[in-house]
C-alpha atoms as a PDB file:
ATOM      1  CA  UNK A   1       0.000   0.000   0.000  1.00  0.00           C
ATOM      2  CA  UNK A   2       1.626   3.573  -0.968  1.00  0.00           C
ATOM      3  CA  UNK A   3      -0.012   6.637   0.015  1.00  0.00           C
ATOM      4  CA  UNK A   4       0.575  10.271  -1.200  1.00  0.00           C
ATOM      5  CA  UNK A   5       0.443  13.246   1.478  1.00  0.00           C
ATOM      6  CA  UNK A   6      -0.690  16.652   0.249  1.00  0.00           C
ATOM      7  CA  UNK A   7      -1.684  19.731   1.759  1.00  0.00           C
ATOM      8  CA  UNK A   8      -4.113  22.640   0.236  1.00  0.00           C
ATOM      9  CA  UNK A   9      -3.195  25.779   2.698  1.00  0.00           C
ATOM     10  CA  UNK A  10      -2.337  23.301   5.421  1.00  0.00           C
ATOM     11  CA  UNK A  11      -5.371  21.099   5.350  1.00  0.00           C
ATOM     12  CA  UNK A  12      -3.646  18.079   5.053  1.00  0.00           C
ATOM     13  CA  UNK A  13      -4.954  14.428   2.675  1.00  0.00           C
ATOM     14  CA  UNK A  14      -3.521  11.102   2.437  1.00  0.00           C
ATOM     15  CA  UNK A  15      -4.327   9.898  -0.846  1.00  0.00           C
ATOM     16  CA  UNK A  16      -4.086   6.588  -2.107  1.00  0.00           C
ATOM     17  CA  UNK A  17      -5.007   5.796  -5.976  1.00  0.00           C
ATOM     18  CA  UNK A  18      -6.076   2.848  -7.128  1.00  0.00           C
ATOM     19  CA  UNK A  19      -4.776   0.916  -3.754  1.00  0.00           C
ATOM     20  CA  UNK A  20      -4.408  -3.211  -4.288  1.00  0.00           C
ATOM     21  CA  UNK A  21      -7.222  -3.301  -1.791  1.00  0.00           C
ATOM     22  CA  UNK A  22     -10.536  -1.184  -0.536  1.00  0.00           C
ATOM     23  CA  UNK A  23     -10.041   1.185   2.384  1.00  0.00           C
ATOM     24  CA  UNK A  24     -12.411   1.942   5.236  1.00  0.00           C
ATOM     25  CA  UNK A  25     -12.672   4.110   8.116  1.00  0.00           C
ATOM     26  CA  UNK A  26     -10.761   1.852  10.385  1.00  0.00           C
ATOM     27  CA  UNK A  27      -7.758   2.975   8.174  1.00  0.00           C
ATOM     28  CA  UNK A  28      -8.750   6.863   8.369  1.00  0.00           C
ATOM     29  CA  UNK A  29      -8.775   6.402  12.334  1.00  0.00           C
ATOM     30  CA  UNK A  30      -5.221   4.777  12.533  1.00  0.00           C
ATOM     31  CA  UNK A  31      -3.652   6.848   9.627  1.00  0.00           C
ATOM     32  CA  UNK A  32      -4.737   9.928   9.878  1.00  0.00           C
ATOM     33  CA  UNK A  33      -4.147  10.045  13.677  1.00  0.00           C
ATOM     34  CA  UNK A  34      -1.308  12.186  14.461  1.00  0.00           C
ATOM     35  CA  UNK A  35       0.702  10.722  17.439  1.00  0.00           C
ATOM     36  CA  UNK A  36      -0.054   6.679  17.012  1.00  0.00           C
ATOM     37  CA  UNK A  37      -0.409   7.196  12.415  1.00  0.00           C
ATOM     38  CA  UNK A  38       0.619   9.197   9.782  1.00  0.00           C
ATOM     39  CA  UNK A  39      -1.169  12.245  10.468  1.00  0.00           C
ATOM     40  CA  UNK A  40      -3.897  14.345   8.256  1.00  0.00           C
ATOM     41  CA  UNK A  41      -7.100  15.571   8.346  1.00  0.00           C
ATOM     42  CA  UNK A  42      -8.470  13.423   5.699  1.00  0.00           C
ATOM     43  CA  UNK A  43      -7.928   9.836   4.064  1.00  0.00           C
ATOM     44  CA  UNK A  44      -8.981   9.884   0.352  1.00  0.00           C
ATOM     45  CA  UNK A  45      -9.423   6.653  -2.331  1.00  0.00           C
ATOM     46  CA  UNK A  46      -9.481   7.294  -5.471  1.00  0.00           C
ATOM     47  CA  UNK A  47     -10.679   4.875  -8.329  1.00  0.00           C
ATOM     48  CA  UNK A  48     -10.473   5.384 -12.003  1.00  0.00           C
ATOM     49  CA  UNK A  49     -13.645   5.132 -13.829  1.00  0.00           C
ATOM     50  CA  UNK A  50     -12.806   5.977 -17.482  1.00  0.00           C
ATOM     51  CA  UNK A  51      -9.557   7.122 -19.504  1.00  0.00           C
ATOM     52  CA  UNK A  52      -9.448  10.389 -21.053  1.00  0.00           C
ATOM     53  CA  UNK A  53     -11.437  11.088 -24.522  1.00  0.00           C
ATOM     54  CA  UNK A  54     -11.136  13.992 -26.587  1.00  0.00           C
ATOM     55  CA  UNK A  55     -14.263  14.721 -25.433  1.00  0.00           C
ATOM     56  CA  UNK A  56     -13.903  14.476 -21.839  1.00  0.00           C
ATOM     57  CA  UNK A  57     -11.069  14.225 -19.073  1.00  0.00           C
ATOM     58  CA  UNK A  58     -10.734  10.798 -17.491  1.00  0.00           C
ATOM     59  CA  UNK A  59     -12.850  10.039 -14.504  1.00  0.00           C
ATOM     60  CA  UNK A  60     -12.126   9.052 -11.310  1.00  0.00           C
ATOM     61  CA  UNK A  61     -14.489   8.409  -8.343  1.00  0.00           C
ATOM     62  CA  UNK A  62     -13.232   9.871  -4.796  1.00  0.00           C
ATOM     63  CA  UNK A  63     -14.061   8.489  -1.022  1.00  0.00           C
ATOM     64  CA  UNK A  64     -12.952  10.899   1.645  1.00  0.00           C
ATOM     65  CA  UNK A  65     -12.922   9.927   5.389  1.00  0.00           C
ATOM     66  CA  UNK A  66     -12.287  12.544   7.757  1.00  0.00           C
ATOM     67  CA  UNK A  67     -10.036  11.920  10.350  1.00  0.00           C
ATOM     68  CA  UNK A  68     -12.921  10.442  13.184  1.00  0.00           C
ATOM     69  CA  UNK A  69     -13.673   7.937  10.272  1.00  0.00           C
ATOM     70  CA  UNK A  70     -16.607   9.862   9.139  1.00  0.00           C
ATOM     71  CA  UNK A  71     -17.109   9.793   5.295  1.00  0.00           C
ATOM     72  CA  UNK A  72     -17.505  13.439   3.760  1.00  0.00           C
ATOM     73  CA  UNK A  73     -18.864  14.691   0.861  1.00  0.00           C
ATOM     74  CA  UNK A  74     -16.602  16.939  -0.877  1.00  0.00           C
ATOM     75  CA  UNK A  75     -13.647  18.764   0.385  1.00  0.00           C
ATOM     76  CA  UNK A  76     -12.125  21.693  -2.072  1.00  0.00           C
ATOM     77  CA  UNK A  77      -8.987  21.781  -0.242  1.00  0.00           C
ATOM     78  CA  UNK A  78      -9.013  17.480  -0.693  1.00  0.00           C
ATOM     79  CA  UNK A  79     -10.298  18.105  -4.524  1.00  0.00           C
ATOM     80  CA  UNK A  80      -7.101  20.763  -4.935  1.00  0.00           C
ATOM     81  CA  UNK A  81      -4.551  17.790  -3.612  1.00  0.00           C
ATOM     82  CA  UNK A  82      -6.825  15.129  -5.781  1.00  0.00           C
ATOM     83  CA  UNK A  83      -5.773  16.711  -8.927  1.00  0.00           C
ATOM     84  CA  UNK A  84      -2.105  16.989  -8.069  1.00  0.00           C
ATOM     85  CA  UNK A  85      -2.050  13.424  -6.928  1.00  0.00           C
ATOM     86  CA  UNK A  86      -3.172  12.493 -10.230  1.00  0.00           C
ATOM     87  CA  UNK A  87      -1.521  14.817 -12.461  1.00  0.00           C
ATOM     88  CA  UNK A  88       2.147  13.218 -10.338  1.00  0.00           C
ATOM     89  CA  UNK A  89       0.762   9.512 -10.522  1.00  0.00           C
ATOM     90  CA  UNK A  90       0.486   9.913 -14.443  1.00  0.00           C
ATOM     91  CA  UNK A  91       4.123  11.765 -14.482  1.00  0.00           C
ATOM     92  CA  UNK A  92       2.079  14.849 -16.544  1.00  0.00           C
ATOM     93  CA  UNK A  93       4.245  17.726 -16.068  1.00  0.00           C
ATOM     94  CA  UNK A  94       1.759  20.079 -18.582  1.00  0.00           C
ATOM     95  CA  UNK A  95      -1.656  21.675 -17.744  1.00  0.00           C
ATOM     96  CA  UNK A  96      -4.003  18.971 -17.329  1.00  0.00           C
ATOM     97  CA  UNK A  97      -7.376  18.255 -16.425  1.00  0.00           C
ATOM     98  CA  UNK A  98      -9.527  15.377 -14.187  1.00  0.00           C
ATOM     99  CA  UNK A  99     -13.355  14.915 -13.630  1.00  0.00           C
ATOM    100  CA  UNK A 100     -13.569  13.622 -10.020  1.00  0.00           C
ATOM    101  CA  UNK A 101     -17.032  12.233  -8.798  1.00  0.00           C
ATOM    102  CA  UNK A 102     -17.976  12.798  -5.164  1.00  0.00           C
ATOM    103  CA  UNK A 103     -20.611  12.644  -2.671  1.00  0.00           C
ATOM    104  CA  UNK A 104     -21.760  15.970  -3.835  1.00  0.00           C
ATOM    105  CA  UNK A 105     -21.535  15.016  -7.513  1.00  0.00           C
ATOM    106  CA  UNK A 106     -18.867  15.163 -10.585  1.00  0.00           C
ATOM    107  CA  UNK A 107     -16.500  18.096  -9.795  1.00  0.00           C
ATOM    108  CA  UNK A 108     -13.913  19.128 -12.715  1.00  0.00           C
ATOM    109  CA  UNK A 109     -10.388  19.838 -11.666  1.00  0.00           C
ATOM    110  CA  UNK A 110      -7.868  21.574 -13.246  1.00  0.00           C
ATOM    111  CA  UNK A 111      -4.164  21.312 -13.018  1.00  0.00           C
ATOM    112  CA  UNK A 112      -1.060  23.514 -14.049  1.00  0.00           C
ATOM    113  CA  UNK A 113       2.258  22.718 -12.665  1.00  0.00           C
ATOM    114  CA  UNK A 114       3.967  25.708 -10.426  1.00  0.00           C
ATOM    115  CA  UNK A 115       7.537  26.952 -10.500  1.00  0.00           C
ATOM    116  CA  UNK A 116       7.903  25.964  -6.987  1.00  0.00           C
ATOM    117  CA  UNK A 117       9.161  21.988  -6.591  1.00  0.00           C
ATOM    118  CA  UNK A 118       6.022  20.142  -4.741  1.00  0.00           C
ATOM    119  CA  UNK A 119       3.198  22.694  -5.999  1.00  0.00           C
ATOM    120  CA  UNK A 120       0.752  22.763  -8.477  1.00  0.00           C
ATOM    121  CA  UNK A 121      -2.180  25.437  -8.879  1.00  0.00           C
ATOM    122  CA  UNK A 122      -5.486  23.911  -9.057  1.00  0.00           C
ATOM    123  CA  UNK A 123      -9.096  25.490 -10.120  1.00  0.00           C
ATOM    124  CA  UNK A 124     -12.128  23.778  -8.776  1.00  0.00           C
ATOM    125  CA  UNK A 125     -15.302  23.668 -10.514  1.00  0.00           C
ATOM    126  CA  UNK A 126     -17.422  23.721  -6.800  1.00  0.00           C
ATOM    127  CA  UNK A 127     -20.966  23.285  -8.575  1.00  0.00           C
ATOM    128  CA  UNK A 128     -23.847  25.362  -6.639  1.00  0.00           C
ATOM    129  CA  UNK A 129     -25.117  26.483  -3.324  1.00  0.00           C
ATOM    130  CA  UNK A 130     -27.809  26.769  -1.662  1.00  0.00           C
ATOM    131  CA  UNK A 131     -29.293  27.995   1.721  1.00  0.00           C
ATOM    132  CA  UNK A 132     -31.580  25.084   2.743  1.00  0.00           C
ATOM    133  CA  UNK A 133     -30.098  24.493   6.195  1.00  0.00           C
ATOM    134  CA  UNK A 134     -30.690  25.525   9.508  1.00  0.00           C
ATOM    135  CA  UNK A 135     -29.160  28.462  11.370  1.00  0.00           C
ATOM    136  CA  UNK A 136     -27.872  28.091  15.074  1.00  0.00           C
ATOM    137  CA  UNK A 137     -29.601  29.081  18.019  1.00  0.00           C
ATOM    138  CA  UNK A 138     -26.433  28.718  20.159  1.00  0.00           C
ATOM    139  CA  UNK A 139     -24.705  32.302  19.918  1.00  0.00           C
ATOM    140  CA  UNK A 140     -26.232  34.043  22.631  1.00  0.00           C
ATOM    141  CA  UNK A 141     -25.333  31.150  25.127  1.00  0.00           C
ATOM    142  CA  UNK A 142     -21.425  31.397  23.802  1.00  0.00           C
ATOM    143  CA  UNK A 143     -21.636  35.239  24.147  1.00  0.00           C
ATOM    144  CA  UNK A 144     -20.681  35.628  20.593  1.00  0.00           C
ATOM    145  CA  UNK A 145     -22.211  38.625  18.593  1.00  0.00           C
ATOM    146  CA  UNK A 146     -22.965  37.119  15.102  1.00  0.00           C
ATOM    147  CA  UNK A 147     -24.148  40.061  12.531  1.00  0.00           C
ATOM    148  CA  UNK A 148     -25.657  37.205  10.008  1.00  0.00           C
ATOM    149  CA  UNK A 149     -25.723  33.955   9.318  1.00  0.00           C
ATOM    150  CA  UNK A 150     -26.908  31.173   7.140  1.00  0.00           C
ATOM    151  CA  UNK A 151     -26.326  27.333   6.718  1.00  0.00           C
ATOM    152  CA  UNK A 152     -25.173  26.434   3.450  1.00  0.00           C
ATOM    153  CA  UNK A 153     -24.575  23.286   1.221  1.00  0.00           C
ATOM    154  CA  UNK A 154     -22.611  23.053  -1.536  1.00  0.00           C
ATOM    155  CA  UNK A 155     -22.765  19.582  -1.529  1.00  0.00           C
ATOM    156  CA  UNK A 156     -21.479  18.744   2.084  1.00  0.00           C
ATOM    157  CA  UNK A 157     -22.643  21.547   5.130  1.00  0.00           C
ATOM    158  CA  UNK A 158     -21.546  24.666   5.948  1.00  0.00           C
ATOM    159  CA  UNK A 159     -22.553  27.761   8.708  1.00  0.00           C
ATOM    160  CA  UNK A 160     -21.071  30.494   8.193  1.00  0.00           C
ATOM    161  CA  UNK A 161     -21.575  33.460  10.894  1.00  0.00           C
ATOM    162  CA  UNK A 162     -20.581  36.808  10.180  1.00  0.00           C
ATOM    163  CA  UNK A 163     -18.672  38.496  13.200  1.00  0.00           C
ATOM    164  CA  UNK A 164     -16.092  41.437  14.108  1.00  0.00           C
ATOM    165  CA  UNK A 165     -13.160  39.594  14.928  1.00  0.00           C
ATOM    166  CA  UNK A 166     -13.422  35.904  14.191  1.00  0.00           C
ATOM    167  CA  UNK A 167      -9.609  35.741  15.549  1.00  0.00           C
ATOM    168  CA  UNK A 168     -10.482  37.006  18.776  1.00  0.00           C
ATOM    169  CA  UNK A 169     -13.184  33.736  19.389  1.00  0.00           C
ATOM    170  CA  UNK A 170     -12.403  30.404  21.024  1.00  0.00           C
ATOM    171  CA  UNK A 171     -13.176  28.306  18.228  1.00  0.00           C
ATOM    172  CA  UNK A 172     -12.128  25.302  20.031  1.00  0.00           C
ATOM    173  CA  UNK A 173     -14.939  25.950  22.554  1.00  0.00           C
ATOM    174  CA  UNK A 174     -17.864  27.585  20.042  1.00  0.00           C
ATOM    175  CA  UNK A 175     -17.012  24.681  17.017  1.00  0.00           C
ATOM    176  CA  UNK A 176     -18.489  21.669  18.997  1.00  0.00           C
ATOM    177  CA  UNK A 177     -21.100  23.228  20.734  1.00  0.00           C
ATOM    178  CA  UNK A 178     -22.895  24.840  17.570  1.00  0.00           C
ATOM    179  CA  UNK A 179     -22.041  21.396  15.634  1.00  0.00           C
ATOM    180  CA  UNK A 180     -23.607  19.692  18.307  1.00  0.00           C
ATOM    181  CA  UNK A 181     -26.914  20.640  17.299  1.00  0.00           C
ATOM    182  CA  UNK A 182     -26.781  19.153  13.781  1.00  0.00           C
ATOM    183  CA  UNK A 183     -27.384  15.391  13.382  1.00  0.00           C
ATOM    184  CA  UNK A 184     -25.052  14.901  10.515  1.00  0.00           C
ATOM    185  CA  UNK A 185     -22.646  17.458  11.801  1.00  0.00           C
ATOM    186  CA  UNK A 186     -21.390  21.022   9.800  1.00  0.00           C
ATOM    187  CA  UNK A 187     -18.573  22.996   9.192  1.00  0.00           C
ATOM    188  CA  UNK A 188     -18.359  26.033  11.203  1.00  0.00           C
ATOM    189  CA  UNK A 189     -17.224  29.275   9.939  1.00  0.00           C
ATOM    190  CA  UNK A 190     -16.326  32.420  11.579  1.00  0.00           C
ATOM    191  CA  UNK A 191     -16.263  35.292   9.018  1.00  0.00           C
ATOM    192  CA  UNK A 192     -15.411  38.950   8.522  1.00  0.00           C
ATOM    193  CA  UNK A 193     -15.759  41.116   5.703  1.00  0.00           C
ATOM    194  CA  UNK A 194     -12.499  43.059   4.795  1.00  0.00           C
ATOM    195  CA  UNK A 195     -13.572  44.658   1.567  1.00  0.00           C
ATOM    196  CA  UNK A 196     -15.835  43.971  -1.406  1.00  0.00           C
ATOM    197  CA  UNK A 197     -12.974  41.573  -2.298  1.00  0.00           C
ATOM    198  CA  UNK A 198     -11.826  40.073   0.577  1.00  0.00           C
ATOM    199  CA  UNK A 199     -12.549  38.113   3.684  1.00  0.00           C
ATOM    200  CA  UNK A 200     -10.806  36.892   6.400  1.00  0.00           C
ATOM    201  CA  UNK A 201     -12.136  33.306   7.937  1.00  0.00           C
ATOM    202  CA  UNK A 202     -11.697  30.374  10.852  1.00  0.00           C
ATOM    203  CA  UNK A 203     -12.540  26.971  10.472  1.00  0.00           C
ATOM    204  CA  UNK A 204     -14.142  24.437  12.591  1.00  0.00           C
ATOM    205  CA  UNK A 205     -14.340  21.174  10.153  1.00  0.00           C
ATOM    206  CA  UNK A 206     -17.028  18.445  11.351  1.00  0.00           C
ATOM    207  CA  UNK A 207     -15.214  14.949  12.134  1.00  0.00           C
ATOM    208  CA  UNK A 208     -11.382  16.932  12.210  1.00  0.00           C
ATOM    209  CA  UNK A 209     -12.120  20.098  14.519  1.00  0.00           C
ATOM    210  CA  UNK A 210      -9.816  23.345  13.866  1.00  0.00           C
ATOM    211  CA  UNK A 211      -8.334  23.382  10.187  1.00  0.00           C
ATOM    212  CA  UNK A 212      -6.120  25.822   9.172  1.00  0.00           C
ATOM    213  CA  UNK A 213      -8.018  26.248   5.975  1.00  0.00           C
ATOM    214  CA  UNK A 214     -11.403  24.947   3.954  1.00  0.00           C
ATOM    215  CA  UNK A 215     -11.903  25.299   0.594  1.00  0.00           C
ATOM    216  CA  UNK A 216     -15.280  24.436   0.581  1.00  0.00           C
ATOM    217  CA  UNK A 217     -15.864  26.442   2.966  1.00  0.00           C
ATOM    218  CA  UNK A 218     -14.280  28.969   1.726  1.00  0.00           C
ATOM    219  CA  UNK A 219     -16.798  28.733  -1.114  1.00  0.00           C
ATOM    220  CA  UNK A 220     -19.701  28.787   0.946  1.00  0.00           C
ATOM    221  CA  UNK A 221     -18.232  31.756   2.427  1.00  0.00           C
ATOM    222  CA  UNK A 222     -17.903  33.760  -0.574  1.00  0.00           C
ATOM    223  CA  UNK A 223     -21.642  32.961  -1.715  1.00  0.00           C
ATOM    224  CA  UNK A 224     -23.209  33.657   1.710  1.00  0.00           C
ATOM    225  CA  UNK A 225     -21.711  37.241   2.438  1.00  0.00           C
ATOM    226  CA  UNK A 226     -22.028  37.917  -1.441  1.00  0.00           C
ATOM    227  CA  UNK A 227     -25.403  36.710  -1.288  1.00  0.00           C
ATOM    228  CA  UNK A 228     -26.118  39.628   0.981  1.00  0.00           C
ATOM    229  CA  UNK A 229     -24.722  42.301  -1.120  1.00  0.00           C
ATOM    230  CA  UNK A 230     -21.310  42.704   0.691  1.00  0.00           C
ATOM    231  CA  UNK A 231     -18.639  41.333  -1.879  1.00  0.00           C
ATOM    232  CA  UNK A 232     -17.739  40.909  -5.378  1.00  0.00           C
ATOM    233  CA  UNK A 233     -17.906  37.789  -7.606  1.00  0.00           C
ATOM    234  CA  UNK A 234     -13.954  37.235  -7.290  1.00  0.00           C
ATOM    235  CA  UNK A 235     -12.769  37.516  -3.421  1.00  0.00           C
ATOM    236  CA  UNK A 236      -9.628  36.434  -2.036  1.00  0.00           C
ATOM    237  CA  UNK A 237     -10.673  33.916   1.384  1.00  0.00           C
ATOM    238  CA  UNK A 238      -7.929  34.452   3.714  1.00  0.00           C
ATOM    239  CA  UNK A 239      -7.696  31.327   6.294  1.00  0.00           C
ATOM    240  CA  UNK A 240      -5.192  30.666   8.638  1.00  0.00           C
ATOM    241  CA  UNK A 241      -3.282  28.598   6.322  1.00  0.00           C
ATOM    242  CA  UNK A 242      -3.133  30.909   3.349  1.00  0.00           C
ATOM    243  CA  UNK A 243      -5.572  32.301   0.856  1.00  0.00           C
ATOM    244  CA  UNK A 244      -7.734  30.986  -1.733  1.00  0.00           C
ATOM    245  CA  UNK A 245     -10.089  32.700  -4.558  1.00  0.00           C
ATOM    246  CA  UNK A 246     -13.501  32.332  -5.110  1.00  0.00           C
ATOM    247  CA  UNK A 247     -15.139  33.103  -8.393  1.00  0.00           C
ATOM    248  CA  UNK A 248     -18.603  33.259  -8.837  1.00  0.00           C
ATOM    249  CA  UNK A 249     -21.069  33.606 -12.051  1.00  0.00           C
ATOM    250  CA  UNK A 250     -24.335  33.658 -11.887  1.00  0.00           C
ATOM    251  CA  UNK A 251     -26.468  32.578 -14.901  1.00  0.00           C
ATOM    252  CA  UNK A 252     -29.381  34.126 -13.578  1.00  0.00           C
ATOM    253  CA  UNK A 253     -30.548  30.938 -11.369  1.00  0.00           C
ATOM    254  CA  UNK A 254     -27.500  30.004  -9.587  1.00  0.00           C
ATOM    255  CA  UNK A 255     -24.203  30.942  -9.196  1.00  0.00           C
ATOM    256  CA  UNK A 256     -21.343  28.771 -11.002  1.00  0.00           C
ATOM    257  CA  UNK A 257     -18.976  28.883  -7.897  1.00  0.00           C
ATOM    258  CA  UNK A 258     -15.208  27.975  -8.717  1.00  0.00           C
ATOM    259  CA  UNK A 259     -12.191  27.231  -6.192  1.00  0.00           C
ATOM    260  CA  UNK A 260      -8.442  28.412  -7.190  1.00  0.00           C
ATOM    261  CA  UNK A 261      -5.544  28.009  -5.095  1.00  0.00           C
ATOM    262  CA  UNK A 262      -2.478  25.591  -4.435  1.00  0.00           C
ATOM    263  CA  UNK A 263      -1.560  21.944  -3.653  1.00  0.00           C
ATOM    264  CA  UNK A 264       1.354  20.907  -2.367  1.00  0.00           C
ATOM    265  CA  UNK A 265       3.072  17.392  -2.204  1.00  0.00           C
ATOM    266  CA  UNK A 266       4.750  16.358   0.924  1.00  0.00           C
ATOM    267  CA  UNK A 267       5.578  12.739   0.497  1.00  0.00           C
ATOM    268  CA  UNK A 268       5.358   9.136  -0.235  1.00  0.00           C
ATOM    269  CA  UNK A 269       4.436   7.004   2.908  1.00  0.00           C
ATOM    270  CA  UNK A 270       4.397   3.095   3.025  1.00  0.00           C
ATOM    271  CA  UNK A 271       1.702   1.970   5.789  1.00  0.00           C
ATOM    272  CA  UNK A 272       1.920  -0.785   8.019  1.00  0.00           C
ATOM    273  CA  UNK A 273      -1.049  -2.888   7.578  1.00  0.00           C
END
């Protein structure tokens, strides 16, 4: 068994592609633990589906445990260090391009190689949101002054709160407690708006806890607080980890949301089964 580590801003993947044998979440617990494994926030299988055409990338279909075990939908930040674990697997050294199927559906990923040894840029076709989730009734209780807020999926769960000085808040307290409340779990985001294009954001990822970055939630970001008039349709989503950019278009229904940022490879790992 070989396995691939990658990081997108610091949110960190083991990938393993086409592995001799199926994984499970007993392998995401012992892996991706960080004293007794290997360490990451995520395990993620990936299984090809179809070669390339000249009509249509090649596609592969992507599992993603989070590091409790729990499987997620989609992860941008995981989707980011997909397509450089797959561009390096097939030695491609040119632009390239993969369709990826998740839980949240088929998400295109594009790939062009970066000056720096290890990193690749990566563009994220995200799909849609939507606000069809509940907000939380837990602020008050954490003495946290939230401006807005509004639960979002684009295809896996997101709140995102607007607030003054998310830096200033014990996420490690507020994270669980608002998560609590939601049967299937959520991201939590803590947001502030900088300027019309740019935000500054901390993480609480369901099943991991503190990340230093989410791309999907990043996303989610992006749509909510330009949803209510306060940014552009390109914003820069600054995270503790580093930044990402969200573009949005809107074809008059939904917005066509789109993830850019890097991927970095940190190494080959061997396993002991």
């Amino acid at each position: 068994m070989k396995l691939t580590k990658h990081h997108g801003l610091g949110n960190d993947f083991l990938i393993a592609v086409q592995p001799a044998r199926s994984l499970d979440l007993t392998d995401a617990i012992g892996w991706c633990d960080r004293r007794r494994g290997i360490g990451a926030d995520g395990l993620i299988e990936l299984r090809s589906l179809s070669a390339p055409s000249e009509q249509s990338p090649a596609l592969w279909a992507m599992t993603l445990w989070n590091a409790d075990g729990g499987v997620a939908e989609v992860s941008g930040n995981g989707l980011r260090c997909v397509g450089q674990a797959l561009a390096m697997q097939a030695n491609i050294t040119d632009a390239c391009s993969f369709l990826v199927r998740t839980g949240g559906g088929i998400r295109r990923v594009d790939v062009e190689p970066d000056r720096r040894a290890g990193n690749h840029n990566v563009r994220v076709e995200m799909g849609t949101a939507t606000a069809d989730l509940d907000v939380s009734g837990r602020w008050g209780e954490l003495g946290v002054k939230v401006d807005r807020q509004v639960g979002v999926s684009i295809g896996n769960p997101h709140l995102v709160a607007l607030v003054d000085h998310p830096e200033a808040l014990d996420l490690g307290v507020i994270g669980p407690i608002v998560e609590s409340d939601y049967p299937t779990g959520v991201n939590v985001h803590l947001v502030r708006v900088d300027s019309p294009s740019s935000l500054t954001m901390r993480v609480w990822e369901r099943g991991v806890g503190i990340t230093q970055a989410c791309g999907s939630g990043a996303c989610a970001a992006a749509w909510a607080t330009r949803q209510w008039g306060l940014i552009e349709d390109e914003v820069e989503v600054k995270m503790t980890g580093g930044a990402v950019t969200v573009q949005m278009e809107s074809d008059g229904k939904a917005d066509s949301i789109c993830l850019v940022g890097p991927a970095t490879f940190i190494g080959t790992v061997i396993p002991s089964e």
